[in-house]
C-alpha atoms as a PDB file:
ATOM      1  CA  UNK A   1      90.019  93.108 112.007  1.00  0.00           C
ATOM      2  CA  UNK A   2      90.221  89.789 109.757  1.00  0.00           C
ATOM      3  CA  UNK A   3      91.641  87.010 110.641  1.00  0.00           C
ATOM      4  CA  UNK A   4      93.259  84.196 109.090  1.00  0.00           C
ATOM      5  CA  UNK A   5      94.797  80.810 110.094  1.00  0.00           C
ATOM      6  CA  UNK A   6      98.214  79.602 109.468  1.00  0.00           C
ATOM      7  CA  UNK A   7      99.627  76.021 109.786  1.00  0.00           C
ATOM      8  CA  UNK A   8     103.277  75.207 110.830  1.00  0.00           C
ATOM      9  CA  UNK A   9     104.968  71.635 110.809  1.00  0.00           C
ATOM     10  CA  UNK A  10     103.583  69.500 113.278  1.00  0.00           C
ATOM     11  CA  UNK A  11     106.355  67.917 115.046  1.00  0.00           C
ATOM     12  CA  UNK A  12     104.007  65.185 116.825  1.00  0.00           C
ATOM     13  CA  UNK A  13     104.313  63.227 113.526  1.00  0.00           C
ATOM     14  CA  UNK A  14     107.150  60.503 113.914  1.00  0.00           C
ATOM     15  CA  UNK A  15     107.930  56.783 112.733  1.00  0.00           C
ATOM     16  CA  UNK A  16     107.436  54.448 115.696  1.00  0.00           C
ATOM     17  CA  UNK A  17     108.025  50.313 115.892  1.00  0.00           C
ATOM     18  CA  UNK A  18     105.947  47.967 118.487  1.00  0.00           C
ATOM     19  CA  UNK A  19     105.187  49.677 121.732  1.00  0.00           C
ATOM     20  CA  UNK A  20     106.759  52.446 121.284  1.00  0.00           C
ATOM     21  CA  UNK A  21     105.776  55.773 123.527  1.00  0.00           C
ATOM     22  CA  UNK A  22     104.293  58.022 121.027  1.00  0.00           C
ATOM     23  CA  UNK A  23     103.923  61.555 121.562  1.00  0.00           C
ATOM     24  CA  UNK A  24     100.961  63.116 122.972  1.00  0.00           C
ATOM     25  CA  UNK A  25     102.222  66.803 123.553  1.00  0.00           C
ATOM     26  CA  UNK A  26     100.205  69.772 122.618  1.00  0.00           C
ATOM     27  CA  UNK A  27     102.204  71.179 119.977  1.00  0.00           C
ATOM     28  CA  UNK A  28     101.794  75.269 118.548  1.00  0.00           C
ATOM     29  CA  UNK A  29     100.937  74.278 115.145  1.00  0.00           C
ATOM     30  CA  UNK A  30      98.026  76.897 114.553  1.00  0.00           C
ATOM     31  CA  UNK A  31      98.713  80.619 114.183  1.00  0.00           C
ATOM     32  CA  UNK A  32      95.813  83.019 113.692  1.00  0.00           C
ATOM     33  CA  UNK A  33      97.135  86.177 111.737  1.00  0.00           C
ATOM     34  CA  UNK A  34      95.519  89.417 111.870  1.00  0.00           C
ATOM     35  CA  UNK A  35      94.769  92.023 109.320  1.00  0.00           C
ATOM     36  CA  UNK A  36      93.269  95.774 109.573  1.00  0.00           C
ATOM     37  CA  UNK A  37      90.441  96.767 108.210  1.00  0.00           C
ATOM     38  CA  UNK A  38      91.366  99.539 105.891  1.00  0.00           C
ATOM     39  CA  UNK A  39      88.839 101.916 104.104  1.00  0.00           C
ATOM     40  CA  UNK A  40      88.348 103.841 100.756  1.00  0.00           C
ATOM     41  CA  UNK A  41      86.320 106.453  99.648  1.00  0.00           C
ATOM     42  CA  UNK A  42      85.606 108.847  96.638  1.00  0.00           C
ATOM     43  CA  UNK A  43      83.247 111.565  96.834  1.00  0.00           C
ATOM     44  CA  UNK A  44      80.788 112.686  93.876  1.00  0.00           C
ATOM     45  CA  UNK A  45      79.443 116.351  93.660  1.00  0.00           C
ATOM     46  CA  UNK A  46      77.200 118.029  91.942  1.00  0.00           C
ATOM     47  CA  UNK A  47      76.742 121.959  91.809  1.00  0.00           C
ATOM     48  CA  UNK A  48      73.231 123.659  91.957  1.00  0.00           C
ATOM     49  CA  UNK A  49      74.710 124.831  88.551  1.00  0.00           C
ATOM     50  CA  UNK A  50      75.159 122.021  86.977  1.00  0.00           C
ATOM     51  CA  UNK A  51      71.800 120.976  88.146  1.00  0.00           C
ATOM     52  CA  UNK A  52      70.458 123.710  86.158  1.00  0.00           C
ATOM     53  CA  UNK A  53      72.074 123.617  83.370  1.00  0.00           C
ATOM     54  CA  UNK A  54      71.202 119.681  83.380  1.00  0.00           C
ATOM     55  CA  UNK A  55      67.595 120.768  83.362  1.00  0.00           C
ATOM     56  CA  UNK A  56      64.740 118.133  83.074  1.00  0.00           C
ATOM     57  CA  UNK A  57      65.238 115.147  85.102  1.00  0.00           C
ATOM     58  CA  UNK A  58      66.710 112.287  82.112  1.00  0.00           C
ATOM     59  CA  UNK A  59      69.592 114.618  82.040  1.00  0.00           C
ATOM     60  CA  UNK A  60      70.391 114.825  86.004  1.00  0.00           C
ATOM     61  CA  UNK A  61      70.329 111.196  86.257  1.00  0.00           C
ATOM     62  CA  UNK A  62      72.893 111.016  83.011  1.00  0.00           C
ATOM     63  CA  UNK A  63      75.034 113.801  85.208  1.00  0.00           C
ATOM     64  CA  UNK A  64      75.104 111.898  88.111  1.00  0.00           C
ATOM     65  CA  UNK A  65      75.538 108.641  86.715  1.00  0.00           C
ATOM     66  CA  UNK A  66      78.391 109.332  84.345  1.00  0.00           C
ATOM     67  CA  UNK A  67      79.811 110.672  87.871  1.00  0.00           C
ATOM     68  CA  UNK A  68      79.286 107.773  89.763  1.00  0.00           C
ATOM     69  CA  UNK A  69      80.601 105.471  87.122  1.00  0.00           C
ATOM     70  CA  UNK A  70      83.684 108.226  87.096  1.00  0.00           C
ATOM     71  CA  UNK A  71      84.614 107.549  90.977  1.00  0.00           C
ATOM     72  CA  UNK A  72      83.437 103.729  90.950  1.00  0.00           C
ATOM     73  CA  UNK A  73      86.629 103.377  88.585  1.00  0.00           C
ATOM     74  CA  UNK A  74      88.564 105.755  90.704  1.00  0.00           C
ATOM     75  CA  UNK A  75      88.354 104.047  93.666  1.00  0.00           C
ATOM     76  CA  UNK A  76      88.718 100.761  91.994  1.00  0.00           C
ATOM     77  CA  UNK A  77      91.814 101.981  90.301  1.00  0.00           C
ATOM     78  CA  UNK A  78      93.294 102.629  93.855  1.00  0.00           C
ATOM     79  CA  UNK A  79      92.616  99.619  95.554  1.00  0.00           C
ATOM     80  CA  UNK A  80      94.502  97.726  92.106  1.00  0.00           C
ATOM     81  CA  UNK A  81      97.468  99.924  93.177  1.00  0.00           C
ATOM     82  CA  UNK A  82      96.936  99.095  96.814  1.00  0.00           C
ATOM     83  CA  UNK A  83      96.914  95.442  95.995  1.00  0.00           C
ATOM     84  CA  UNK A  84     100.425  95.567  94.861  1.00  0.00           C
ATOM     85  CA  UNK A  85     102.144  98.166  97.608  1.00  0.00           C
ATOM     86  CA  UNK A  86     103.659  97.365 100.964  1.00  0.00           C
ATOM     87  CA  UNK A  87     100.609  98.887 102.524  1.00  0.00           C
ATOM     88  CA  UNK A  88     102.349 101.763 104.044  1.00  0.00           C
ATOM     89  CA  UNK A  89     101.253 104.399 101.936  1.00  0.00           C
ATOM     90  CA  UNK A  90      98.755 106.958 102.906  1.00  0.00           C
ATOM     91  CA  UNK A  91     100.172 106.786 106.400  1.00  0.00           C
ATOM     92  CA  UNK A  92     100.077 103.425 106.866  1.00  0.00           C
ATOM     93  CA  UNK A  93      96.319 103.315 105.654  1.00  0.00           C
ATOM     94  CA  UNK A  94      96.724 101.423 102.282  1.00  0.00           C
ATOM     95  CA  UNK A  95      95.554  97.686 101.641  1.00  0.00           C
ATOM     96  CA  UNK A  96      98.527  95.189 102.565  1.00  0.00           C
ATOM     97  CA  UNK A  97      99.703  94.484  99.378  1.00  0.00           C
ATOM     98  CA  UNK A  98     101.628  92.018  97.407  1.00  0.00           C
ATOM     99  CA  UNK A  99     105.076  94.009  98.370  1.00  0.00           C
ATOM    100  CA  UNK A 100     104.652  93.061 101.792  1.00  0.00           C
ATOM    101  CA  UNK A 101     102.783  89.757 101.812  1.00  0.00           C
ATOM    102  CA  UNK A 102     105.162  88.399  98.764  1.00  0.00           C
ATOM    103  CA  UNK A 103     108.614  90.528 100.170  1.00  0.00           C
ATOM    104  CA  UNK A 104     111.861  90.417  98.497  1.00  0.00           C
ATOM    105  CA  UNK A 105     113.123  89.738 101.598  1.00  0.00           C
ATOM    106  CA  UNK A 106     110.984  87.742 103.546  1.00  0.00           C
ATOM    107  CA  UNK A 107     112.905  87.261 106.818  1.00  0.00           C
ATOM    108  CA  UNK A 108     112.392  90.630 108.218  1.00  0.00           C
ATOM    109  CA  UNK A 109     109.355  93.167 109.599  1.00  0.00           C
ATOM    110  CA  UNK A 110     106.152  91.434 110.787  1.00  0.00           C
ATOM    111  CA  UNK A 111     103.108  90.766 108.563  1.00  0.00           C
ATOM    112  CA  UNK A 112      99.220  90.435 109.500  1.00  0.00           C
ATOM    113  CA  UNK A 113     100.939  90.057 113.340  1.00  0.00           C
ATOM    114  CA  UNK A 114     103.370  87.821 112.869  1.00  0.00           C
ATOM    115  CA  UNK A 115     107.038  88.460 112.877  1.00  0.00           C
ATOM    116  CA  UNK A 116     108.825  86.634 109.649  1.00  0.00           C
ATOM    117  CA  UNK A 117     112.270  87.004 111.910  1.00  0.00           C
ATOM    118  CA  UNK A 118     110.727  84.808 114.344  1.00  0.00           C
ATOM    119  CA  UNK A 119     108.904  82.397 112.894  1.00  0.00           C
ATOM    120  CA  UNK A 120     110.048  80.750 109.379  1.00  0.00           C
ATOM    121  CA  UNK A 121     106.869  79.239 107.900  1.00  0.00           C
ATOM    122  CA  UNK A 122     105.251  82.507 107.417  1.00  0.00           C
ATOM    123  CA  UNK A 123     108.332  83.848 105.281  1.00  0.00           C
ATOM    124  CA  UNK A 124     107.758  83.210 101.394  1.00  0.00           C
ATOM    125  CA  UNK A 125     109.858  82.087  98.467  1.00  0.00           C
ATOM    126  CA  UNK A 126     112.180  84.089  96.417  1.00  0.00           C
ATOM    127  CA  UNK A 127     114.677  83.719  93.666  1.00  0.00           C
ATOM    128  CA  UNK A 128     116.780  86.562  92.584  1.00  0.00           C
ATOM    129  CA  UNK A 129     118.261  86.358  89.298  1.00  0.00           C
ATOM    130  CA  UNK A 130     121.460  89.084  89.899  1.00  0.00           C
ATOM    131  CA  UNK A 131     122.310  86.816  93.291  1.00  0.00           C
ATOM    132  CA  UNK A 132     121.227  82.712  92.441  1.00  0.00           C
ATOM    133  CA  UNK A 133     121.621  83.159  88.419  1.00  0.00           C
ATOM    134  CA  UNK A 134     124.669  85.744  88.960  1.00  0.00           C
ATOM    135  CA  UNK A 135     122.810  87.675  86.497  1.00  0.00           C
ATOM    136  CA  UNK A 136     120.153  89.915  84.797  1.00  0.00           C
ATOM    137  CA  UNK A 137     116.901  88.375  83.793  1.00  0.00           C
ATOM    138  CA  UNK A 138     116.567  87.635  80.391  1.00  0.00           C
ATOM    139  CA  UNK A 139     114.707  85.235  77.691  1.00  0.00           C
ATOM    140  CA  UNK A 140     117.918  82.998  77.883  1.00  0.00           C
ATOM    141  CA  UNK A 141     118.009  82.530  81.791  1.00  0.00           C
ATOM    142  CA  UNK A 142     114.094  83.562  82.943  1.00  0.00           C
ATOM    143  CA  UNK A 143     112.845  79.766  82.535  1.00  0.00           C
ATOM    144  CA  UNK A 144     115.569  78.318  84.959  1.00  0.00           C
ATOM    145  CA  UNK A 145     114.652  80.940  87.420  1.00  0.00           C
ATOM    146  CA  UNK A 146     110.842  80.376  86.822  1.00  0.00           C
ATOM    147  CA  UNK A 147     111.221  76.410  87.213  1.00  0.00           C
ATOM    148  CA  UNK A 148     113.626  77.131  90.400  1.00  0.00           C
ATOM    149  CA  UNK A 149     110.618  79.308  92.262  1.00  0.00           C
ATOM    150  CA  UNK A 150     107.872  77.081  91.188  1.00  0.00           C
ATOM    151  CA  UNK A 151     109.738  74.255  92.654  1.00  0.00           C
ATOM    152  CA  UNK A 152     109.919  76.265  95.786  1.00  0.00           C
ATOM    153  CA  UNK A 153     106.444  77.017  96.292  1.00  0.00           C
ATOM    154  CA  UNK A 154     105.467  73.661  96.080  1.00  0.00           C
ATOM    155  CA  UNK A 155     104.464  71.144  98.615  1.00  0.00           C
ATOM    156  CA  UNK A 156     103.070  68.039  96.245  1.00  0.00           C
ATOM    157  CA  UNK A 157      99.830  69.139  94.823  1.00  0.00           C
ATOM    158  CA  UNK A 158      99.872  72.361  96.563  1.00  0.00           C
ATOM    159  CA  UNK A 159     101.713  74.836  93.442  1.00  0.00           C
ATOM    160  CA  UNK A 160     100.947  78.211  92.310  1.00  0.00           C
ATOM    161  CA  UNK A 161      98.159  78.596  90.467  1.00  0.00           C
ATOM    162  CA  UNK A 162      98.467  82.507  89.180  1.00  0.00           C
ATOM    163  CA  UNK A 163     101.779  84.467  88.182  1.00  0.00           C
ATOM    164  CA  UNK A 164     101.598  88.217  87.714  1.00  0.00           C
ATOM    165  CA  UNK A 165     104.188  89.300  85.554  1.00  0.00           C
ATOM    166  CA  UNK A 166     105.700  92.995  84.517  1.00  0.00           C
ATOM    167  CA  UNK A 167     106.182  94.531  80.922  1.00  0.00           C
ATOM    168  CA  UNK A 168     110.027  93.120  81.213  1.00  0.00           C
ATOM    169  CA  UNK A 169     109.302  89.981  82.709  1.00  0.00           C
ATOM    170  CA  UNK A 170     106.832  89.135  80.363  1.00  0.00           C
ATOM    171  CA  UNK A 171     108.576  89.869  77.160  1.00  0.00           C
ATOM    172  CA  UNK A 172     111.986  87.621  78.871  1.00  0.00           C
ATOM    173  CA  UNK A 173     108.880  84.494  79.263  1.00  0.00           C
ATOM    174  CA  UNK A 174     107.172  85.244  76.106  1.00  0.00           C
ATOM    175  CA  UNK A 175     110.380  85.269  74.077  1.00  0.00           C
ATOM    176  CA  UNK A 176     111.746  82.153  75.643  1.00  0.00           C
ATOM    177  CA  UNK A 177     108.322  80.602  74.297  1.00  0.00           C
ATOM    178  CA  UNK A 178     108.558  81.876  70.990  1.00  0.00           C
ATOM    179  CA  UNK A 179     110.635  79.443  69.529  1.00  0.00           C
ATOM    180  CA  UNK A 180     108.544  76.529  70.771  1.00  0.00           C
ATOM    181  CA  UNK A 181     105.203  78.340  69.917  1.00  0.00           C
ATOM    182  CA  UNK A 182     104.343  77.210  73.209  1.00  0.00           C
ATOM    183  CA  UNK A 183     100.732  79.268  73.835  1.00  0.00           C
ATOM    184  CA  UNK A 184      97.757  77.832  75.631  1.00  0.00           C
ATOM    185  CA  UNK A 185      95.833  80.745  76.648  1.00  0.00           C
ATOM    186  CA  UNK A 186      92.919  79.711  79.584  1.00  0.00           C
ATOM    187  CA  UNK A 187      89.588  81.024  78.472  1.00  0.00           C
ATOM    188  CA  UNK A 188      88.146  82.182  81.564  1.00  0.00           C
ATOM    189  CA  UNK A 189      90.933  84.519  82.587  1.00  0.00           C
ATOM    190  CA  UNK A 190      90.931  85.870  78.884  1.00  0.00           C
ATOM    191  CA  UNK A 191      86.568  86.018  79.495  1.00  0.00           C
ATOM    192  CA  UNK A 192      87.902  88.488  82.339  1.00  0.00           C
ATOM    193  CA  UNK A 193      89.979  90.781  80.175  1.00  0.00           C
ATOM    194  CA  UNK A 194      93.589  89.329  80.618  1.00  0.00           C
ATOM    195  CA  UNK A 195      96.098  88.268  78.315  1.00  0.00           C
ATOM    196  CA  UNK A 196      97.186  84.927  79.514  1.00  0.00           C
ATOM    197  CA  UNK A 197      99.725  82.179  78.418  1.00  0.00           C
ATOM    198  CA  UNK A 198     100.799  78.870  80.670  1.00  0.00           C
ATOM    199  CA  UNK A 199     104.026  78.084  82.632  1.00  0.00           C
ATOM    200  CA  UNK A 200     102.878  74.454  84.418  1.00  0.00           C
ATOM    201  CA  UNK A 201      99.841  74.597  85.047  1.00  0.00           C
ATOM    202  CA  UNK A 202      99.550  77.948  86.256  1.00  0.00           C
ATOM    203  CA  UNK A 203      97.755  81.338  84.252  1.00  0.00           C
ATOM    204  CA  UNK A 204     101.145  83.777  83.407  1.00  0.00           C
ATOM    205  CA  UNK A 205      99.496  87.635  83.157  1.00  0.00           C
ATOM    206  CA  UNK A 206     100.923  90.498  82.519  1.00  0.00           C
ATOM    207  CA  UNK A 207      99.562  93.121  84.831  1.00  0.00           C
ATOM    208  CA  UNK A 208     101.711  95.656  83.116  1.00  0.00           C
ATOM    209  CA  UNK A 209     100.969  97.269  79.893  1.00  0.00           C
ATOM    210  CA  UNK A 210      99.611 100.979  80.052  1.00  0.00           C
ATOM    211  CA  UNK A 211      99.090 101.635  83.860  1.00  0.00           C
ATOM    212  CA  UNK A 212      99.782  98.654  84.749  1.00  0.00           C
ATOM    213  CA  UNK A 213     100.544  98.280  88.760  1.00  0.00           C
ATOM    214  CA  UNK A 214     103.173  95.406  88.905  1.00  0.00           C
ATOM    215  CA  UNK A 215     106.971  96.004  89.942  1.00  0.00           C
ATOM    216  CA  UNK A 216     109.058  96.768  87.158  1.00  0.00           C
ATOM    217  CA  UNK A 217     111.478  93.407  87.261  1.00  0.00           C
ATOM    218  CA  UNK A 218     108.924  91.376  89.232  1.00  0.00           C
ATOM    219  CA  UNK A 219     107.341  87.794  88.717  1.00  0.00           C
ATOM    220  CA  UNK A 220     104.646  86.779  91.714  1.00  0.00           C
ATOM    221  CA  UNK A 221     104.112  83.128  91.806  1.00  0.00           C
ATOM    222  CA  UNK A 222     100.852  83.246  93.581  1.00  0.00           C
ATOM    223  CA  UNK A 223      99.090  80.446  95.197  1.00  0.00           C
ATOM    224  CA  UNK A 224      95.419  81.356  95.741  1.00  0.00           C
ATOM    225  CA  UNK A 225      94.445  78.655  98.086  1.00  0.00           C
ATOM    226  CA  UNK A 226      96.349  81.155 100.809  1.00  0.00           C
ATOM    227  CA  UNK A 227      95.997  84.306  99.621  1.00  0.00           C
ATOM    228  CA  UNK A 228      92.952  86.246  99.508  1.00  0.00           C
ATOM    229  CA  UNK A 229      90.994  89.711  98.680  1.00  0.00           C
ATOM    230  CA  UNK A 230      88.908  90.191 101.227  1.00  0.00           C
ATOM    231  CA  UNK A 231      86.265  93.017 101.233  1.00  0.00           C
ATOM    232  CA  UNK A 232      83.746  93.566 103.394  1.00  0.00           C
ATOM    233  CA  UNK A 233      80.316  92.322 102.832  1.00  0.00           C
ATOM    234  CA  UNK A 234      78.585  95.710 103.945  1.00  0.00           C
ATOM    235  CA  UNK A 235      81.046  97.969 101.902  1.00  0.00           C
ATOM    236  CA  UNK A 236      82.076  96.932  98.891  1.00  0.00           C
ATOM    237  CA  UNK A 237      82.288 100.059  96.559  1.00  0.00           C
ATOM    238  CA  UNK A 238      79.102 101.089  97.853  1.00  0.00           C
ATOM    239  CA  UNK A 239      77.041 103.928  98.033  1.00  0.00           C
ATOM    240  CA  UNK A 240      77.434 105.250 101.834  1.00  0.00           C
ATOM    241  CA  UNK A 241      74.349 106.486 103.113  1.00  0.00           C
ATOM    242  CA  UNK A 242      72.591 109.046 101.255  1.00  0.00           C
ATOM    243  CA  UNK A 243      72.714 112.301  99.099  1.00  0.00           C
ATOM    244  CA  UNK A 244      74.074 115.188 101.125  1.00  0.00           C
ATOM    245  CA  UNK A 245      73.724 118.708 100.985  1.00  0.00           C
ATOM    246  CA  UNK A 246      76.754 120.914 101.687  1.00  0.00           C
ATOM    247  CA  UNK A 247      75.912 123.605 105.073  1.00  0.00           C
ATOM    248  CA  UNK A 248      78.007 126.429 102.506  1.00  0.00           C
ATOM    249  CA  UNK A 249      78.092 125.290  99.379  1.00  0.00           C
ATOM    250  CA  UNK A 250      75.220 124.704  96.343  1.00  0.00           C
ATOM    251  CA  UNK A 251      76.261 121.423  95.317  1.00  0.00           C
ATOM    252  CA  UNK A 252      74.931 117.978  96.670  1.00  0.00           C
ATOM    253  CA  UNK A 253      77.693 115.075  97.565  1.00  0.00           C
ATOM    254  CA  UNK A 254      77.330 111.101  97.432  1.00  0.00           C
ATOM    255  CA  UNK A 255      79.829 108.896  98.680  1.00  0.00           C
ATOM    256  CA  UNK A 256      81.311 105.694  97.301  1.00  0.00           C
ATOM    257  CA  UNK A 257      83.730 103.513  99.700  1.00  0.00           C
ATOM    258  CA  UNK A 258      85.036  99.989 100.066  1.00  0.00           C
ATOM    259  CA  UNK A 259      86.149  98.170 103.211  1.00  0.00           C
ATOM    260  CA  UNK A 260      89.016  95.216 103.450  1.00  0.00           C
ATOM    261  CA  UNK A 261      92.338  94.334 103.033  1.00  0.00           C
ATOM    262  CA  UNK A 262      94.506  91.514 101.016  1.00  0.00           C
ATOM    263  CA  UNK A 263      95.068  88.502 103.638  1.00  0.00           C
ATOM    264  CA  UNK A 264      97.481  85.683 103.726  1.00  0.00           C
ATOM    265  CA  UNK A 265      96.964  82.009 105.631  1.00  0.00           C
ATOM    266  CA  UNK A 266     100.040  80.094 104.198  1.00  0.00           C
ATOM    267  CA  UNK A 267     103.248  82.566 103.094  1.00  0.00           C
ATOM    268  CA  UNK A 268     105.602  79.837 102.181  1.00  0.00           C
ATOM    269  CA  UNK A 269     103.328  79.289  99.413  1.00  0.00           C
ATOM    270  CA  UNK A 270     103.892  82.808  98.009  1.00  0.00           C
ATOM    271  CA  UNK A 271     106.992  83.390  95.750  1.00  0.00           C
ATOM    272  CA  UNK A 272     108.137  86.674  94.500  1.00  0.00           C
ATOM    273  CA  UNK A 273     111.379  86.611  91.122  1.00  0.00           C
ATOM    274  CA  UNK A 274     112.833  89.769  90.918  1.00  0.00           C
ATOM    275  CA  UNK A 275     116.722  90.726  89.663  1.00  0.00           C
END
């Protein structure tokens, strides 16, 4: 279980003149979420055939390397998805995702323990173009919605500092830049493999593109200060244990698995455009 802590308002603060009581009450200001562990795991075989026909021992490492490198991307290629679902798939055993940490609608169901009906500061922004612009997204309308959201997320030097875009999304931003010629790519997110352009002073990427795992019709104005991937230390896409031998089958098995889960400490921080 992982924990995280979350700040309300304290309502101690107040204005006072001369002698005035002030208050001394304890006041709930502190809530710790929590978050399940959840697990992953690919399994890598090899056949007593295949070990043969691999003869020499250069070409069973190659084999079993190739393999490994095989499910390592597997396995990474389902906790990408996972970071981006409501965590309910898989029976309830995928990673809490951006789809229920960021929610389009952010006043119901209960996240890492706490219920967003009951308790407003753990509810995060949103801004939906067909309701507040009466409208469809589009190049002419996405930078009023963008500036409207970013506005929302922001408590004075607290703002988001990442926005994961869609295909659509992206080419509404990019083509209101267009005109402008507006690009300031950062370097270290573009060292990491992203394409990258600015609104503020936050990194716009488009997590789309060929199997891509963002919403179709989805903006996440991210603030990373609150929001956090969170594997475990002593599983994190890891071999587990050793090689084993199957009791009925010639073929030997090695398992890769990871351990975590996406975490929040500050919601209201989180904003989520959509149409």
């Amino acid at each position: 279980m992982c924990q995280e802590l979350s700040f309300s308002s304290n309502t101690n603060a107040m204005y006072y003149s001369g002698y005035e009581v002030l208050r001394i009450d304890p006041q709930d200001v502190i809530s710790a979420s929590q978050w399940d562990i959840k697990q992953a795991a690919c399994a890598v075989s090899i056949s007593g055939l295949e070990t043969i026909q691999n003869s020499g021992n250069e070409q069973i490492i190659d084999l079993v390397d190739a393999r490994m490198e095989v499910a390592e991307s597997s396995i990474e290629n389902l906790i990408s998805t996972g970071v981006y679902s409501d965590g309910t798939g898989s029976g309830g055993k995928q990673v809490t995702g951006l789809q229920s940490i960021v929610a389009n609608a952010p006043t119901t169901g209960t996240v890492g323990g706490i219920n967003r009906a009951n308790y407003a500061f753990w509810r995060n922004q949103t801004y939906d173009f067909s309701v507040t612009a009466g409208a469809s997204a589009s190049a002419t309308n996405i930078q009023v919605g963008f500036n409207t959201l970013w506005a929302s997320c922001t408590r004075g030097s607290d703002t988001p500092d990442l926005i994961l875009v869609d295909n659509v999304f992206w080419g509404f931003y990019l083509a209101s830049l267009q005109t402008n010629q507006r690009f300031t790519g950062d370097g270290e997110m573009a060292n990491l493999g992203f394409t990258t352009i600015k609104f503020m002073m936050a990194d716009v990427v488009l997590d789309g593109g060929i199997g891509g795992d963002a919403p179709t019709n989805t903006a996440y104005f991210l603030n990373s200060k609150y929001l956090f991937f969170r594997p475990h230390r002593e599983r994190n896409f890891v071999p587990l244990g050793d090689e084993r031998m199957s009791t009925n089958q010639d073929a030997v098995v090695r398992l890769i698995g990871w351990a975590g889960n996406m975490t929040c400490s500050g919601a209201r921080f989180q904003g989520v455009a959509i149409e």
